[in-house]
Protein backbone atom coordinates (compact mmCIF):
# COMPACT_ATOMS: atom_id res chain seq x y z
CA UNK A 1 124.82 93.54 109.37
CA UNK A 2 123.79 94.55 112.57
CA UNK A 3 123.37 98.86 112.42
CA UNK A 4 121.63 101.10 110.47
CA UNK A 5 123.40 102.67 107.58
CA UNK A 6 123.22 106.01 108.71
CA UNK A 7 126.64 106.84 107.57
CA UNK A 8 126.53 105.28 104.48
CA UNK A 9 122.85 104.63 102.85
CA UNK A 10 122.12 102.87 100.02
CA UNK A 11 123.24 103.39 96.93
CA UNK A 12 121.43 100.81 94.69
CA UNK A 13 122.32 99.39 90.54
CA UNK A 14 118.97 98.03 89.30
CA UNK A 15 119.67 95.06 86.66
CA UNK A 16 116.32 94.21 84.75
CA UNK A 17 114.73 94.10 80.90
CA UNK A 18 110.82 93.59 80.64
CA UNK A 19 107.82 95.19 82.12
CA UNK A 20 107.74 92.86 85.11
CA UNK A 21 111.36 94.39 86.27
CA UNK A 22 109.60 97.95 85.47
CA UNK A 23 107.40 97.93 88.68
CA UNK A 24 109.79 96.80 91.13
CA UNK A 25 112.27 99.79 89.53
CA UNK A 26 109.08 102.06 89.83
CA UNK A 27 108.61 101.13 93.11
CA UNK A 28 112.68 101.22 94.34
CA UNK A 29 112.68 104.91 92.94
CA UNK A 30 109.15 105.64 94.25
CA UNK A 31 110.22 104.71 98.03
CA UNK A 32 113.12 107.65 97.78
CA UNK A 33 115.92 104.73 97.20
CA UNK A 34 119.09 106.25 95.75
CA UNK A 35 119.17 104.68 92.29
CA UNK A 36 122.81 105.11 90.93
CA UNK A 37 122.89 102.95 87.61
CA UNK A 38 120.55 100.84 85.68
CA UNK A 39 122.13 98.01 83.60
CA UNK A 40 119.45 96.45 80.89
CA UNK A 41 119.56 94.46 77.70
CA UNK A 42 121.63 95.88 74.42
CA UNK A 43 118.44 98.02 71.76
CA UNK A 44 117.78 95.15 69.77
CA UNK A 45 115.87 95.41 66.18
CA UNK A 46 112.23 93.44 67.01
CA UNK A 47 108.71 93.14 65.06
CA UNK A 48 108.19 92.66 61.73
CA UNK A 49 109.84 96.36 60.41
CA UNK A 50 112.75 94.95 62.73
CA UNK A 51 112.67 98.47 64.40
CA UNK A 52 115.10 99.03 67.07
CA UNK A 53 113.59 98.63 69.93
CA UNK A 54 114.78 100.11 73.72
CA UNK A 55 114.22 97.37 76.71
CA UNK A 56 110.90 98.09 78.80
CA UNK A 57 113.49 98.91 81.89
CA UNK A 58 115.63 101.49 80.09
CA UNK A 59 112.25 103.71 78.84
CA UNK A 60 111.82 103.73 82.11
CA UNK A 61 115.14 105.10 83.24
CA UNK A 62 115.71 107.15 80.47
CA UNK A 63 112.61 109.11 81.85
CA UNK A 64 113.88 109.66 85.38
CA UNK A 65 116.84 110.75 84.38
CA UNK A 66 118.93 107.29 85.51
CA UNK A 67 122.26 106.73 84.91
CA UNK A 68 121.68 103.24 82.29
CA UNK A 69 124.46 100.41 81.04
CA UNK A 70 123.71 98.32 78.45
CA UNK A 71 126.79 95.62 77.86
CA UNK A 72 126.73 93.15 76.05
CA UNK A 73 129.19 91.27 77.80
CA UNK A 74 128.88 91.32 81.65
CA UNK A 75 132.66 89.66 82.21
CA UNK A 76 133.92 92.93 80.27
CA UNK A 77 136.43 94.56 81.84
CA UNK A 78 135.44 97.77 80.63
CA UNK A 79 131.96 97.47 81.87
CA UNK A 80 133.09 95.86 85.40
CA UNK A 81 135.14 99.35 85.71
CA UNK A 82 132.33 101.41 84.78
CA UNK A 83 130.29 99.10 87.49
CA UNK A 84 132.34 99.75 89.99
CA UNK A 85 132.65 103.43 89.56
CA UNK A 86 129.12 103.89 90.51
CA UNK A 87 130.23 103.13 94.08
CA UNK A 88 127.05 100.91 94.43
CA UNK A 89 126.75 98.99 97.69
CA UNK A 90 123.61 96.92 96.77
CA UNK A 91 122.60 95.88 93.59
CA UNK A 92 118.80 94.46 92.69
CA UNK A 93 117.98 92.41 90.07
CA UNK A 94 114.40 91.31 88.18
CA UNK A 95 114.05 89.27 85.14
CA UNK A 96 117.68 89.82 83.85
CA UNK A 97 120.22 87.43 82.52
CA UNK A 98 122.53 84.98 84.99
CA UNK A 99 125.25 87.35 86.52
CA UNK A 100 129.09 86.11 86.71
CA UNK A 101 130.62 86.41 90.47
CA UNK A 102 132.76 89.20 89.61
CA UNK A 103 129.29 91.30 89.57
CA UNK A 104 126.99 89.70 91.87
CA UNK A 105 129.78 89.70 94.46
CA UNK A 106 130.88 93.23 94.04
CA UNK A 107 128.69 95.79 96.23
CA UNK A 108 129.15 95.51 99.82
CA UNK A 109 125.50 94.61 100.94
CA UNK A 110 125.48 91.86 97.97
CA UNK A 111 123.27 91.18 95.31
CA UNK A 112 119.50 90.12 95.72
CA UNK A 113 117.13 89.01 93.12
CA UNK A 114 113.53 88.80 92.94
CA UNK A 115 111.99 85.54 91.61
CA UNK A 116 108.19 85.05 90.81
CA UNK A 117 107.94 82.03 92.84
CA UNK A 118 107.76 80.89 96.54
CA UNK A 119 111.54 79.20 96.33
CA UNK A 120 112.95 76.76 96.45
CA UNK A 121 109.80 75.82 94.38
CA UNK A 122 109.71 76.35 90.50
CA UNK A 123 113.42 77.26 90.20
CA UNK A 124 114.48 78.52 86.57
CA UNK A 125 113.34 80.93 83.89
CA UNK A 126 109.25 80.27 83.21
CA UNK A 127 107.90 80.17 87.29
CA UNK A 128 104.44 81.31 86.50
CA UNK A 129 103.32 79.38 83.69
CA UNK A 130 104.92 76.38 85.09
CA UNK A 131 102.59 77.11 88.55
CA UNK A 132 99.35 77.30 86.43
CA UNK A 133 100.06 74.68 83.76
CA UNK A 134 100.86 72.29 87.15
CA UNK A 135 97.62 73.37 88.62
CA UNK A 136 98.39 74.71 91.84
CA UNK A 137 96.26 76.85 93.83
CA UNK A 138 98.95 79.06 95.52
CA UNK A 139 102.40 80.99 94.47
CA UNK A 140 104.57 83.76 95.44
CA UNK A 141 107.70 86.29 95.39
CA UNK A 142 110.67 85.46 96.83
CA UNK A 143 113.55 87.60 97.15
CA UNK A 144 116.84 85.90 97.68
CA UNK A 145 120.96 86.62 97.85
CA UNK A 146 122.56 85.39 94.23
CA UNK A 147 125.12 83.21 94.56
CA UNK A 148 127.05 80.82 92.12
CA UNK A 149 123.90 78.62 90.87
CA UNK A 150 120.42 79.73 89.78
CA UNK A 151 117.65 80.69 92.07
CA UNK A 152 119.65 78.75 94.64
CA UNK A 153 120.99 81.33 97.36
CA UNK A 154 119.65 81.98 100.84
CA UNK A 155 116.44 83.53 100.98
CA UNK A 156 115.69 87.13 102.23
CA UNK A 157 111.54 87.52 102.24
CA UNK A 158 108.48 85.98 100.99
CA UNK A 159 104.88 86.76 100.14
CA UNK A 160 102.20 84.64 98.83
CA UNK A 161 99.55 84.65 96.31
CA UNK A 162 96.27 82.78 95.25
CA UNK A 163 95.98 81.47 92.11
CA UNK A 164 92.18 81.22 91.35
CA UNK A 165 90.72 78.62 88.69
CA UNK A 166 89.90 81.97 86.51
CA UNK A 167 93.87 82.87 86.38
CA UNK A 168 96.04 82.95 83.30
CA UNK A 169 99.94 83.17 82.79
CA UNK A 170 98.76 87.15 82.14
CA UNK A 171 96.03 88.24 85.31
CA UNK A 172 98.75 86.54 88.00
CA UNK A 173 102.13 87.81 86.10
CA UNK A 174 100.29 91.52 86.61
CA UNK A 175 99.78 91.07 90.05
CA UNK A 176 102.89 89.10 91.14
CA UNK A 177 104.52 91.80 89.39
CA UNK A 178 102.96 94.09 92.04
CA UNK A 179 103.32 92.04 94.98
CA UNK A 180 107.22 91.92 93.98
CA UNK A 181 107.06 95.52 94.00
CA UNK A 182 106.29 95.72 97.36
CA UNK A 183 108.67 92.76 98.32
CA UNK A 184 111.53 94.65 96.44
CA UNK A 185 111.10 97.48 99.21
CA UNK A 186 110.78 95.95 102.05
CA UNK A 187 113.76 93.83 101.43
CA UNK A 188 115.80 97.22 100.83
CA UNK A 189 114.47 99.05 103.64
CA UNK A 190 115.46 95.72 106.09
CA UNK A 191 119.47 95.74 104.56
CA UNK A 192 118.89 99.66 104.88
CA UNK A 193 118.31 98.97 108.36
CA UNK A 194 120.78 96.50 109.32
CA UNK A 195 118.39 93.67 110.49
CA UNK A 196 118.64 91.63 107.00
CA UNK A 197 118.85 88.25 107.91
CA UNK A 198 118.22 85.33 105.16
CA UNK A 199 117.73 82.09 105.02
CA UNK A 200 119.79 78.95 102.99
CA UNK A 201 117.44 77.13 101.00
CA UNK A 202 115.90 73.44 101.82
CA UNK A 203 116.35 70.71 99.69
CA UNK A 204 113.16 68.56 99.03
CA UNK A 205 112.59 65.57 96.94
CA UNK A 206 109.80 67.18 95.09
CA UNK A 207 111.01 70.23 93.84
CA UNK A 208 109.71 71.19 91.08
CA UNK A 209 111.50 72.75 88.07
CA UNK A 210 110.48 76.21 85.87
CA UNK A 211 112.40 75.35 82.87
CA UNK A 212 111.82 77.41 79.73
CA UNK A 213 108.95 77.49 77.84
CA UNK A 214 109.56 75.96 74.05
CA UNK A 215 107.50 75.39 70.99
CA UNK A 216 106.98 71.97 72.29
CA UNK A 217 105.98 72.78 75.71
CA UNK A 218 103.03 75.02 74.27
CA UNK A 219 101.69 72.04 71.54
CA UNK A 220 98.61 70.32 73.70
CA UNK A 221 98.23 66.60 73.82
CA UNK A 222 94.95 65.86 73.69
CA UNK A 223 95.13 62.34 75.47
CA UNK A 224 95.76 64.46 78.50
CA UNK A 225 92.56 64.62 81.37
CA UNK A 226 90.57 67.72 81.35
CA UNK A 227 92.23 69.28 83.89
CA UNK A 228 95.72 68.90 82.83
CA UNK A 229 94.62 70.51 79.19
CA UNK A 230 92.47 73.34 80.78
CA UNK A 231 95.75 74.09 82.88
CA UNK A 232 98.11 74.05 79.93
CA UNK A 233 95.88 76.36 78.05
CA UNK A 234 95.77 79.05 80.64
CA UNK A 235 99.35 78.61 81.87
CA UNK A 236 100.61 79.84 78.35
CA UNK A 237 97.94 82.47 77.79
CA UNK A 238 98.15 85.28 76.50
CA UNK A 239 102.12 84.30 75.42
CA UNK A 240 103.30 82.02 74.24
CA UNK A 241 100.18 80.09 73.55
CA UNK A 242 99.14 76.58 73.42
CA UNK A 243 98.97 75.47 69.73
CA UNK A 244 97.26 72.56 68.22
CA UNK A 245 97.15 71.19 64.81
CA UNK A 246 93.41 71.21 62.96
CA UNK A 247 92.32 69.12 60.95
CA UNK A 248 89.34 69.49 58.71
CA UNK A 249 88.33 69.02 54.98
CA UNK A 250 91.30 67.16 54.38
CA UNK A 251 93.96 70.15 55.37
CA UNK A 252 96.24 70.32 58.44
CA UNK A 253 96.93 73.85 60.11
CA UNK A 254 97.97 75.14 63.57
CA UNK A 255 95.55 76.95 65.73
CA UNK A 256 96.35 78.69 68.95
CA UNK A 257 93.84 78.50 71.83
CA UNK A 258 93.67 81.01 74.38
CA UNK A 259 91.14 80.60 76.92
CA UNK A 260 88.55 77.91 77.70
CA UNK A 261 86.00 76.39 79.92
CA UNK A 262 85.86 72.59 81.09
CA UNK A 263 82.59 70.36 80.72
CA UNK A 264 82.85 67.30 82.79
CA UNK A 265 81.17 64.07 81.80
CA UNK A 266 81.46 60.82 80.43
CA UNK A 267 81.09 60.54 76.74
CA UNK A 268 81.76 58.41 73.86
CA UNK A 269 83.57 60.48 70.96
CA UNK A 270 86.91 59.94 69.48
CA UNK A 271 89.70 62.25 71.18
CA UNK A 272 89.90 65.61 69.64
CA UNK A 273 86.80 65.57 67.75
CA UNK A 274 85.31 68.75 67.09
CA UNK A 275 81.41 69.56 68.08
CA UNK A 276 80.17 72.79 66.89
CA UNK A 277 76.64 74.81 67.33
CA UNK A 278 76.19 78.31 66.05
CA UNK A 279 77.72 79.44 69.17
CA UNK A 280 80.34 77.04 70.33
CA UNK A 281 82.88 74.72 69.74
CA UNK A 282 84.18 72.23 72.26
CA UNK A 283 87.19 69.25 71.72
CA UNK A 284 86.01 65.69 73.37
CA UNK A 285 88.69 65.21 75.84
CA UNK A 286 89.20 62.47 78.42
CA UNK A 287 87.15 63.31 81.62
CA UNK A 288 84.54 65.14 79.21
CA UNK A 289 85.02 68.14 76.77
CA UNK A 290 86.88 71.69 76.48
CA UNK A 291 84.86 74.34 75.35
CA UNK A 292 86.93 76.45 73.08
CA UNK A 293 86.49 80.20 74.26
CA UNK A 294 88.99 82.42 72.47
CA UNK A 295 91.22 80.98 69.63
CA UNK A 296 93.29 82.49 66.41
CA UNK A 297 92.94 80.52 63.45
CA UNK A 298 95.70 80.35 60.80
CA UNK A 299 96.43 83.66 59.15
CA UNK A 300 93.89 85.28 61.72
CA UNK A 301 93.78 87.74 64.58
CA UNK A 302 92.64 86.02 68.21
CA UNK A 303 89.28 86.23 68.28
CA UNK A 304 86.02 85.01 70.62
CA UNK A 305 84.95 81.25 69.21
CA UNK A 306 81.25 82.55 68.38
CA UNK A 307 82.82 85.11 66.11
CA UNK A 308 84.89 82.38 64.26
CA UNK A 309 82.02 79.96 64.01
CA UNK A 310 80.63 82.54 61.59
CA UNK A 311 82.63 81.81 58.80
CA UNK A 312 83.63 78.25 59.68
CA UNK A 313 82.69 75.53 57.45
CA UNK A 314 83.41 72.12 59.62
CA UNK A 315 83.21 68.57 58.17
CA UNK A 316 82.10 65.48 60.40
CA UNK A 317 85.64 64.71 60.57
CA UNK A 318 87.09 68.03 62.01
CA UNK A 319 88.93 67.28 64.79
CA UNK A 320 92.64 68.58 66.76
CA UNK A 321 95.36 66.72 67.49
């Protein structure tokens, strides 16, 4: 692409479900982009009244007055028709679902994606936890052409963010989220322009994968260092959560732990035992202990530690694991 689309501008199909896919549609429409479809996740029932509830991008379309497809199928040949009617020549997609070639390859100018990650780093569908839980110190946006594989194709633009010891999974999704905002547009006003280029990926021994996030991946394992628990903690905070199992007075229960603060030092406690004062409670870890700063106990609301401690009987015993 080598001119400016004068004679035939942009004409974008936005493909995104949650809130993080909300700014970067906010931002497309805000920048005077001509918006001609929105394609988002089927209403599913959700919560415990199993209400049905519309995807975070579609509220926002349905507000401005955008054109919105839901399929649930996207090799349907009725919904391929009813893509290509829109006449789209670029099509953007955030935080949706793996597209088959017959879409990504339809609109002239292709199909980018945004991915919360500095590629071809933390590939797959969990990037930012995986970056804090790993401990690293810096991330990014990336947007990139799709092709046949996943986060794979050649990339477009790039911007980079710190991630500060005080981060969670939550404070750097909210401002990646903004930062691909800003990426989306400039990446629209360059194939707007006609001086898109992109580059193909490197392949490096130590890539480093963003698979997922299960059940398993949130349950902490206390014979981890200090560090490596801290990081879990906040690279699965506020959602899912890292989850332990309790033990005191005899019973076993799950608690969730949301935030907390490292203690370096040597020591001489059993792994996982629990110390408590009026105002805090910290696990003996290797390296030293984890003071436990915000955690929802079994049948409770999250709450601030001191708050628990209040009504929280412990026996010399207590301990996580």
């Amino acid at each position: 692409m080598s001119t400016p689309l004068k004679n035939n501008p942009l004409r974008i199909v936005f493909m995104g479900t949650p809130d993080f896919a909300v700014a970067n549609l906010k931002a497309i429409v805000e920048a005077g982009f001509d918006v001609v479809g929105v394609i988002t996740a089927p209403d599913r029932p959700a919560g415990r009244g199993r209400k049905v509830q519309e995807s975070a991008v579609k509220q926002f379309a349905v507000a401005h007055n955008l054109k919105v497809l839901q399929p649930t199928n996207l090799k349907d040949e009725a919904f391929l028709e009813e893509l290509r009617s829109l006449k789209a020549n670029l099509q953007v997609v955030v935080a949706f679902r793996m597209l088959p070639k017959a879409v990504w390859e339809m609109p002239e100018y292709g199909t980018f994606n945004l991915h919360a990650s500095l590629l071809p780093q933390y590939r797959g569908a969990a990037p930012i936890n995986w970056a804090i839980i790993n401990g690293e110190t810096e991330t990014g946006v990336t947007t990139f052409f799709i092709d046949d594989k996943i986060d794979t194709g050649s990339i477009i633009l790039q911007k980079t963010e710190k991630i500060t010891e005080e981060d969670n999974v939550g404070s750097l999704h909210d401002r990646l989220m903004e930062l691909g905002g800003e990426l989306v547009v400039e990446t629209c006003q360059q194939i707007a322009s006609g001086a898109v280029t992109s580059t193909p990926q490197q392949h490096f021994e130590n890539l480093k994968p963003a698979p997922k996030i299960h059940k398993d991946t949130c349950q902490i394992d206390w014979s981890s260092s200090l560090d490596t628990i801290h990081n879990r903690i906040r690279g699965l905070s506020p959602y899912p959560a890292a989850w332990s199992y309790f033990v005191n007075h005899g019973k076993e229960e799950t608690i969730k732990i949301y935030k907390t603060k490292k203690e370096p030092c040597i020591h001489n406690d059993e792994i996982g035992k629990l110390i408590a004062d009026k105002k805090t409670l910290k696990v003996a870890v290797t390296g030293g202990y984890l003071q436990l700063l915000e955690i929802q106990m079994p049948g409770k609301r999250k709450m601030e530690t001191s708050a628990v401690l209040n009504g929280l009987d412990l026996d010399k015993n207590a301990h996580l694991r």
